[in-house]
Protein backbone atom coordinates (compact mmCIF):
# COMPACT_ATOMS: atom_id res chain seq x y z
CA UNK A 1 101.52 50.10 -69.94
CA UNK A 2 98.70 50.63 -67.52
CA UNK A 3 97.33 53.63 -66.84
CA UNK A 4 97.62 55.28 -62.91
CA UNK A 5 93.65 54.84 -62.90
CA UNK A 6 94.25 50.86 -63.74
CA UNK A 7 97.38 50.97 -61.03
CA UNK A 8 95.61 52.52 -58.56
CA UNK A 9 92.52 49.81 -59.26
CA UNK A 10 95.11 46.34 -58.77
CA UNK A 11 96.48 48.17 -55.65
CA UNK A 12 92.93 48.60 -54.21
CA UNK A 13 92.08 45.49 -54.92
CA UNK A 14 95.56 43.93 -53.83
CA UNK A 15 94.76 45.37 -50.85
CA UNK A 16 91.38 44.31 -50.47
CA UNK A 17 92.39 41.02 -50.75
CA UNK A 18 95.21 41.17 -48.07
CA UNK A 19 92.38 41.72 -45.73
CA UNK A 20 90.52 39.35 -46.91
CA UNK A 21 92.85 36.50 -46.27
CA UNK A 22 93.77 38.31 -42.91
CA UNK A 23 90.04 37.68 -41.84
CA UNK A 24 89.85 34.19 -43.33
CA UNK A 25 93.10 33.05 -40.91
CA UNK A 26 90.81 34.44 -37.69
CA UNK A 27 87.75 32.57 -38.57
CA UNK A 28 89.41 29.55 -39.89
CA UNK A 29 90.85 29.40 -36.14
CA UNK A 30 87.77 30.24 -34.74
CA UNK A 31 85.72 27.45 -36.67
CA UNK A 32 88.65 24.87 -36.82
CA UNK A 33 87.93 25.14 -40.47
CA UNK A 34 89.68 23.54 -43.34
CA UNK A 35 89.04 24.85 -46.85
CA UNK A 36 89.48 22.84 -49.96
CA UNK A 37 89.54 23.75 -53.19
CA UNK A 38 89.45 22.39 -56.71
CA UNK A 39 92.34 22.57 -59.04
CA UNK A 40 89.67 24.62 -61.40
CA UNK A 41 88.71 27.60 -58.91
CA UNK A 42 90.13 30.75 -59.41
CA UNK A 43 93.79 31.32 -58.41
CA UNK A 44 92.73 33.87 -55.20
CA UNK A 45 90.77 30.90 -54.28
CA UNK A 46 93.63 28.28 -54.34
CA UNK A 47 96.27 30.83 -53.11
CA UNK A 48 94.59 30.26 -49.45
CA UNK A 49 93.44 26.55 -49.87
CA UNK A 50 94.42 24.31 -47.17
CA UNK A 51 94.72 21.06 -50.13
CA UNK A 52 93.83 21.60 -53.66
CA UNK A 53 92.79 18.63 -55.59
CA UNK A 54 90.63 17.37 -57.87
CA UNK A 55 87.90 15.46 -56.96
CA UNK A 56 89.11 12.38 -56.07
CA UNK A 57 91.95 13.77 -53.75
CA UNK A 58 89.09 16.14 -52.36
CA UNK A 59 86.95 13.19 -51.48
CA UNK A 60 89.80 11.66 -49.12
CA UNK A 61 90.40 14.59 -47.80
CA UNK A 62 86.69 15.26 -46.59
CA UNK A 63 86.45 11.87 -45.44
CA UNK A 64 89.73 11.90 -43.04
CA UNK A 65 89.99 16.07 -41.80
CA UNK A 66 89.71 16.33 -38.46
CA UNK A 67 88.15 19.86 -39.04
CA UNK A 68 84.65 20.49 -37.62
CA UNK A 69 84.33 22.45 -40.83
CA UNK A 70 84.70 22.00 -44.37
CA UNK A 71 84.14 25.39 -46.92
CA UNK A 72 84.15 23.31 -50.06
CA UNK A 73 84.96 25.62 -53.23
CA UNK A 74 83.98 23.30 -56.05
CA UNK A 75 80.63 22.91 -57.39
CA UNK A 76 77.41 21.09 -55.62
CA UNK A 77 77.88 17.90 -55.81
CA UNK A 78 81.54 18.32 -54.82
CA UNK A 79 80.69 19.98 -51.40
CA UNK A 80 77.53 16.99 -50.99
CA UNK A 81 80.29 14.37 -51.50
CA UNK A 82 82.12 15.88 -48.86
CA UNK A 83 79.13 16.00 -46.56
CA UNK A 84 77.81 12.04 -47.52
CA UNK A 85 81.54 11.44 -46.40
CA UNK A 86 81.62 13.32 -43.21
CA UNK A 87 78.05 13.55 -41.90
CA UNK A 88 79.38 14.84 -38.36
CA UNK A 89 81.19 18.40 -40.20
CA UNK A 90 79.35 21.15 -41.09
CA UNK A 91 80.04 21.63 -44.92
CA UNK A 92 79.95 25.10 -46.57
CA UNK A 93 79.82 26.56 -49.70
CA UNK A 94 80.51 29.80 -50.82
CA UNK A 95 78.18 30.14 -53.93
CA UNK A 96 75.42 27.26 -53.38
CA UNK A 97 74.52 28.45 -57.21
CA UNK A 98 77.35 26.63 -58.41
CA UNK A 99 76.15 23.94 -60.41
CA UNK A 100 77.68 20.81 -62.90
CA UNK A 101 75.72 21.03 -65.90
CA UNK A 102 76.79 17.49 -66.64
CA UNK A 103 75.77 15.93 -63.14
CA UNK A 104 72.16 17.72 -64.18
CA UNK A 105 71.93 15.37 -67.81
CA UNK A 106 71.18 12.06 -65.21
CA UNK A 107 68.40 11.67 -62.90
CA UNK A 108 67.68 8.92 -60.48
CA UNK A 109 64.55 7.81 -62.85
CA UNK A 110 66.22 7.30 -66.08
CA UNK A 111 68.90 5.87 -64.24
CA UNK A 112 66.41 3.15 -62.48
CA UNK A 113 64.90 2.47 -66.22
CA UNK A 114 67.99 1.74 -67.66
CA UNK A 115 68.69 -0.51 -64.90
CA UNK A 116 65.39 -2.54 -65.31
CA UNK A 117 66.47 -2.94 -68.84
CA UNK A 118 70.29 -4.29 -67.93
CA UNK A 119 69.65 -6.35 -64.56
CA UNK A 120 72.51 -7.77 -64.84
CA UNK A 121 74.83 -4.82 -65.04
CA UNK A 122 76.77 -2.88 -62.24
CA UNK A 123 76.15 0.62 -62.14
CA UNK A 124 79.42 2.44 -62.02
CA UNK A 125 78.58 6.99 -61.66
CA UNK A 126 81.96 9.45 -62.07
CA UNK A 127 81.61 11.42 -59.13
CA UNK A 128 80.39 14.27 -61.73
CA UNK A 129 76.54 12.97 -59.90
CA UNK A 130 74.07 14.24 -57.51
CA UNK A 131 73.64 12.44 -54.38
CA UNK A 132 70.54 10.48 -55.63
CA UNK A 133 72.11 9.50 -58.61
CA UNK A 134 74.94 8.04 -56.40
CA UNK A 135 72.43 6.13 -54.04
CA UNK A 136 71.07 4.51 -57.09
CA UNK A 137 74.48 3.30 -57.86
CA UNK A 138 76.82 0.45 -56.79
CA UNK A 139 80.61 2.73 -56.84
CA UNK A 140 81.49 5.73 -57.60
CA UNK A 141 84.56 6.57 -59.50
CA UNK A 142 86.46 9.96 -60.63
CA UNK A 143 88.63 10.20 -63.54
CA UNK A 144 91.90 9.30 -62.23
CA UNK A 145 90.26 6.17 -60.80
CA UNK A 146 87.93 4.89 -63.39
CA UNK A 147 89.45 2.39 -65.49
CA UNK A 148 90.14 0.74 -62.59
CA UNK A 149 87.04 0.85 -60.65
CA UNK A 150 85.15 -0.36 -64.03
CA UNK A 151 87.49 -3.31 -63.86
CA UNK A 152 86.91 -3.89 -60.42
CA UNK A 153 83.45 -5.04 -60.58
CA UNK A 154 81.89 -8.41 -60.33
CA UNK A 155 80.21 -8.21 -63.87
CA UNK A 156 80.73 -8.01 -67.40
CA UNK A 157 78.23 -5.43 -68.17
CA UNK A 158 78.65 -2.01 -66.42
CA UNK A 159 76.00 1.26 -66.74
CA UNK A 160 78.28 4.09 -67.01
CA UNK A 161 76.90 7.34 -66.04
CA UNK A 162 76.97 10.20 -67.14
CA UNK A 163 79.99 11.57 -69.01
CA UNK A 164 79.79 9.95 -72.47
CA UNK A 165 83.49 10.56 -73.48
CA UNK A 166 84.94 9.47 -70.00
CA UNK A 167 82.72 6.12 -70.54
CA UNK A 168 84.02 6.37 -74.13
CA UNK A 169 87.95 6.44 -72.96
CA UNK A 170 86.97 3.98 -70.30
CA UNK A 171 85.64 1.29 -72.44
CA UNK A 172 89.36 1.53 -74.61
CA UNK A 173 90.58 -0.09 -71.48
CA UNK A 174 88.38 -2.88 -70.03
CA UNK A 175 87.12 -6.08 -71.53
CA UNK A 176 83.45 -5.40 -70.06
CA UNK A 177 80.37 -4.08 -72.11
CA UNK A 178 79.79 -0.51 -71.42
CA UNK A 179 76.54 0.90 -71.61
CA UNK A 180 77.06 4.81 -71.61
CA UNK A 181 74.53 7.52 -70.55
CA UNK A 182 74.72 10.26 -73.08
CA UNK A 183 76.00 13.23 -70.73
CA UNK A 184 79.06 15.62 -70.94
CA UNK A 185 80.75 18.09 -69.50
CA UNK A 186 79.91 21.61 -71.18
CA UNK A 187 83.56 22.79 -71.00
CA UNK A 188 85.98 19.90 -71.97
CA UNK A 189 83.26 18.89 -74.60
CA UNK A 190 83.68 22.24 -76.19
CA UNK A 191 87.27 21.29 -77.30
CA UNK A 192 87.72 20.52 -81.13
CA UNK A 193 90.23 18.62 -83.69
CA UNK A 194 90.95 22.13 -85.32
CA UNK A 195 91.16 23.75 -81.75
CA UNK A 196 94.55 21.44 -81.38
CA UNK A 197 95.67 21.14 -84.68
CA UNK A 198 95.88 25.19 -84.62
CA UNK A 199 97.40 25.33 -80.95
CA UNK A 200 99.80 22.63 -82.41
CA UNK A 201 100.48 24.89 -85.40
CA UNK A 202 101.61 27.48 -83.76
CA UNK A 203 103.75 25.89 -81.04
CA UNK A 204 105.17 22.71 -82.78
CA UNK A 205 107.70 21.68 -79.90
CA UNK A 206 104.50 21.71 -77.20
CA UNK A 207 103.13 17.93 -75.91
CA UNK A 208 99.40 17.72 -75.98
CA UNK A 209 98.14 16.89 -72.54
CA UNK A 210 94.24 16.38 -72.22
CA UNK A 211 91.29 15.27 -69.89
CA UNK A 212 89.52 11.87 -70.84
CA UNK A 213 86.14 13.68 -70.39
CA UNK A 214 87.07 15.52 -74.38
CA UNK A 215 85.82 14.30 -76.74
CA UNK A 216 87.50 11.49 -78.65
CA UNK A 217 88.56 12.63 -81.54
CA UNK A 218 90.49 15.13 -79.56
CA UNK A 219 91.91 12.65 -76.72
CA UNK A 220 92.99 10.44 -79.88
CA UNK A 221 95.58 13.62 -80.72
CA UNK A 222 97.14 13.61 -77.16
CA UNK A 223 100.75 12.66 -76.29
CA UNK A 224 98.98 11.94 -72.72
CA UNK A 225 95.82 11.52 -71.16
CA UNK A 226 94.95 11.84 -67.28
CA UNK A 227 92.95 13.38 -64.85
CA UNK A 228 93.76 16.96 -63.59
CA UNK A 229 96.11 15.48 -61.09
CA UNK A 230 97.29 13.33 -63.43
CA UNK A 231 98.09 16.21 -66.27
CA UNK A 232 99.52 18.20 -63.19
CA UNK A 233 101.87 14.65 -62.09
CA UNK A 234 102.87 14.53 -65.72
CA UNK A 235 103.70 18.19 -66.93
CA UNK A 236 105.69 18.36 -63.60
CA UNK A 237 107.48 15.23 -64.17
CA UNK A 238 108.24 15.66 -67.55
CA UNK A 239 111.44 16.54 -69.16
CA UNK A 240 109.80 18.68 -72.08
CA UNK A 241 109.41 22.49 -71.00
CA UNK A 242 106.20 23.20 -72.96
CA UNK A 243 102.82 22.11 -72.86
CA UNK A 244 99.30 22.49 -74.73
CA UNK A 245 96.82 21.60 -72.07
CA UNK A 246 93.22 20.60 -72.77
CA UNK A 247 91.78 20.66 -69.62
CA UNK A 248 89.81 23.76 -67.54
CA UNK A 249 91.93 26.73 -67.32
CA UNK A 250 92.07 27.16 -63.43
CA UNK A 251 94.53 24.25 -63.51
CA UNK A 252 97.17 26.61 -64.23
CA UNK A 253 97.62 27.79 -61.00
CA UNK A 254 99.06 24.55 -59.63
CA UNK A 255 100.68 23.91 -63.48
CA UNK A 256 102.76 27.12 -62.71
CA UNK A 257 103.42 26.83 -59.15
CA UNK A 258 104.92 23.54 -59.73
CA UNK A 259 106.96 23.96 -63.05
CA UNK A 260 107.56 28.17 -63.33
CA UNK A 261 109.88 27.32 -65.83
CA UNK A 262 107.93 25.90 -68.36
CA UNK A 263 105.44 26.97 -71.02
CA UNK A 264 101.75 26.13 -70.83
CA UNK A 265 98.91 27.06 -73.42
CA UNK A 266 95.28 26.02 -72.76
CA UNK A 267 94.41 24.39 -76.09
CA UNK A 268 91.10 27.21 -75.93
CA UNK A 269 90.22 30.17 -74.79
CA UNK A 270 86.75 28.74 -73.84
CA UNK A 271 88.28 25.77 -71.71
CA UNK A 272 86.75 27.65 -68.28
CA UNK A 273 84.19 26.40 -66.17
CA UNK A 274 81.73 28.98 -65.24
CA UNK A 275 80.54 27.27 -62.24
CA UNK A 276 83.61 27.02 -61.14
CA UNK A 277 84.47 30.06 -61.30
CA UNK A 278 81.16 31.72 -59.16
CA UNK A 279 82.99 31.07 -55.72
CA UNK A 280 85.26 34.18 -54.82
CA UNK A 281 87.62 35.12 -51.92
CA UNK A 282 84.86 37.11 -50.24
CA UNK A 283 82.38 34.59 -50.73
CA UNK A 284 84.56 32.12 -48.83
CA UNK A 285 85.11 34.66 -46.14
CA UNK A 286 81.32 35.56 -45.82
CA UNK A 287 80.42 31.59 -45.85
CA UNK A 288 82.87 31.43 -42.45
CA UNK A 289 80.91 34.28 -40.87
CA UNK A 290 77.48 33.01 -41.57
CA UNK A 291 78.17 29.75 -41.36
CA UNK A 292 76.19 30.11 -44.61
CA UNK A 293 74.90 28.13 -47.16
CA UNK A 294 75.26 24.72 -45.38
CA UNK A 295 74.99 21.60 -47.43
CA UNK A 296 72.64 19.05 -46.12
CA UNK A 297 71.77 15.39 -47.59
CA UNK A 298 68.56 13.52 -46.85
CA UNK A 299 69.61 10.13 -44.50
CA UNK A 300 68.19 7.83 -46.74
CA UNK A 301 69.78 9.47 -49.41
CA UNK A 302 73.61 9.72 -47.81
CA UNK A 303 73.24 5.92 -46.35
CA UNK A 304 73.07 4.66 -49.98
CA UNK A 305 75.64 7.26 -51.73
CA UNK A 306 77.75 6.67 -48.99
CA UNK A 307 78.53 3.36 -50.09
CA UNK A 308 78.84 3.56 -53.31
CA UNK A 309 81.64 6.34 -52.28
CA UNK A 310 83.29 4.20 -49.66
CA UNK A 311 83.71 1.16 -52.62
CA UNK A 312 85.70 4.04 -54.55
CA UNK A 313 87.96 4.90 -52.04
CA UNK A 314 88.59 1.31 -50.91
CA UNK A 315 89.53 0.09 -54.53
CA UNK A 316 92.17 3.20 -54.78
């Protein structure tokens, strides 16, 4: 049982938090402000979300609001996407320190090498990119779109950047030869065989539901594979009532909302995304009344991501 000290703590905070989300309904009005959030922020953050998503669904959404501002809780290239997409918004984001370790492992150099080496070859970047990795690139894709894309373009050989397992899971669907960059994400990568097999152990009756950008070894072991929306789609749809889910751990927000009923164990402890996880309630609050840190991208820089972006959302 909790002590009155720990009671009187989660009603202070409980508190602090009802004003919180007071103020953010006064300056959303005030700033005709939308905020979006991904599927892997904290739960405060997606209890006041005007769309959660993952980053595909956030990437439609940025293009079409009608909002003059976007507060973007994600991580940096996230909140850039949203701003290559609608140059005329003013695009905030609460913690401007929240990186993607994985978008870091390419850079528009190596990228341009490896190009000069394949001539031939489309370049096809997750959306897991900085915005001069995208405007060396000829579409985008996320992970619920990228067997698709990949098979969309007008050439056998595709460079695939930079998540090596998504390129991995990728290239198990398409005919093309896939050149892979040797990036990952930090998180999902961190996932193991034994991780599952003890998970599985000790719930027998669960489903194993995981994100292409695991490692394969680990996707191999799945009784699906999808994107966070996907996983979400799935668990929701599903007639089973419990789940081991290999994927970050703020997805179980939504998994819950959607299906209270059932049972859901993250397949690790370690499955969180510190990045995500820098943006706070306050923080979003304190971005609105600032107007603070504003993401900006470089014209000659947005003209070429841009299209690479647009190609994505016109094949989906």
């Amino acid at each position: 049982m909790a002590s009155t000290m720990e009671i009187a703590a989660m009603e202070r905070k409980a508190e602090e938090n009802r004003q919180l989300r007071i103020r953010l309904e006064q300056l959303k009005k005030e700033r005709n402000a939308i905020i979006l959030a991904h599927y892997y922020q904290r739960d405060e953050i997606q209890e006041v979300a005007d769309f959660r998503g993952d980053s595909f669904l956030l990437a439609q959404k940025a293009a079409s609001t009608d909002a003059d501002v976007i507060v973007f809780c994600g991580v940096h290239f996230m909140a850039e996407s949203a701003k290559i997409l609608a140059p005329d918004k003013i695009v905030l984001m609460p913690d401007e320190r929240a990186g993607c370790p994985m978008a870091d492992m390419v850079n528009p150099a190596g990228l341009r090498a490896l190009k000069a080496k394949h001539p031939n070859a489309r370049v096809v970047t997750y959306i897991n990119s900085s915005a001069e990795v995208k405007a060396e690139t000829d579409i985008c894709c996320t992970s619920s779109n990228a067997v698709k894309v990949v098979n969309s373009v007008d050439s056998d050989e595709v460079i695939w950047c930079p998540d090596k397992n998504l390129g991995h899971y990728v290239s198990q669907h398409t005919d093309k030869k896939m050149i892979i960059w040797e990036g990952y994400c930090n998180t999902h990568d961190m996932l193991t065989v034994r991780d599952v097999v003890e998970m599985k152990q000790r719930h027998p009756n669960a489903l194993f539901v995981c994100h292409p950008e695991c490692r394969p070894e680990v996707v191999a072991m799945a009784d699906f594979v999808g994107s966070t929306t996907g996983i979400i789609k799935y668990c929701r749809e599903s007639d089973h009532d419990e789940f081991i889910v290999g994927t970050e751990d703020g997805t179980g927000y939504q998994l819950r909302k959607d299906s209270p009923h059932k049972k859901f164990h993250f397949a690790s402890k370690f499955l969180v995304c510190p990045n995500m996880k820098v943006n706070t309630l306050k923080k979003v609050v304190r971005a609105l009344e600032t107007m603070q840190p504003q993401i900006h991208v470089r014209p000659e820089v947005a003209e070429k991501a841009r299209l690479a972006l647009e190609r994505m959302l016109q094949v989906s």
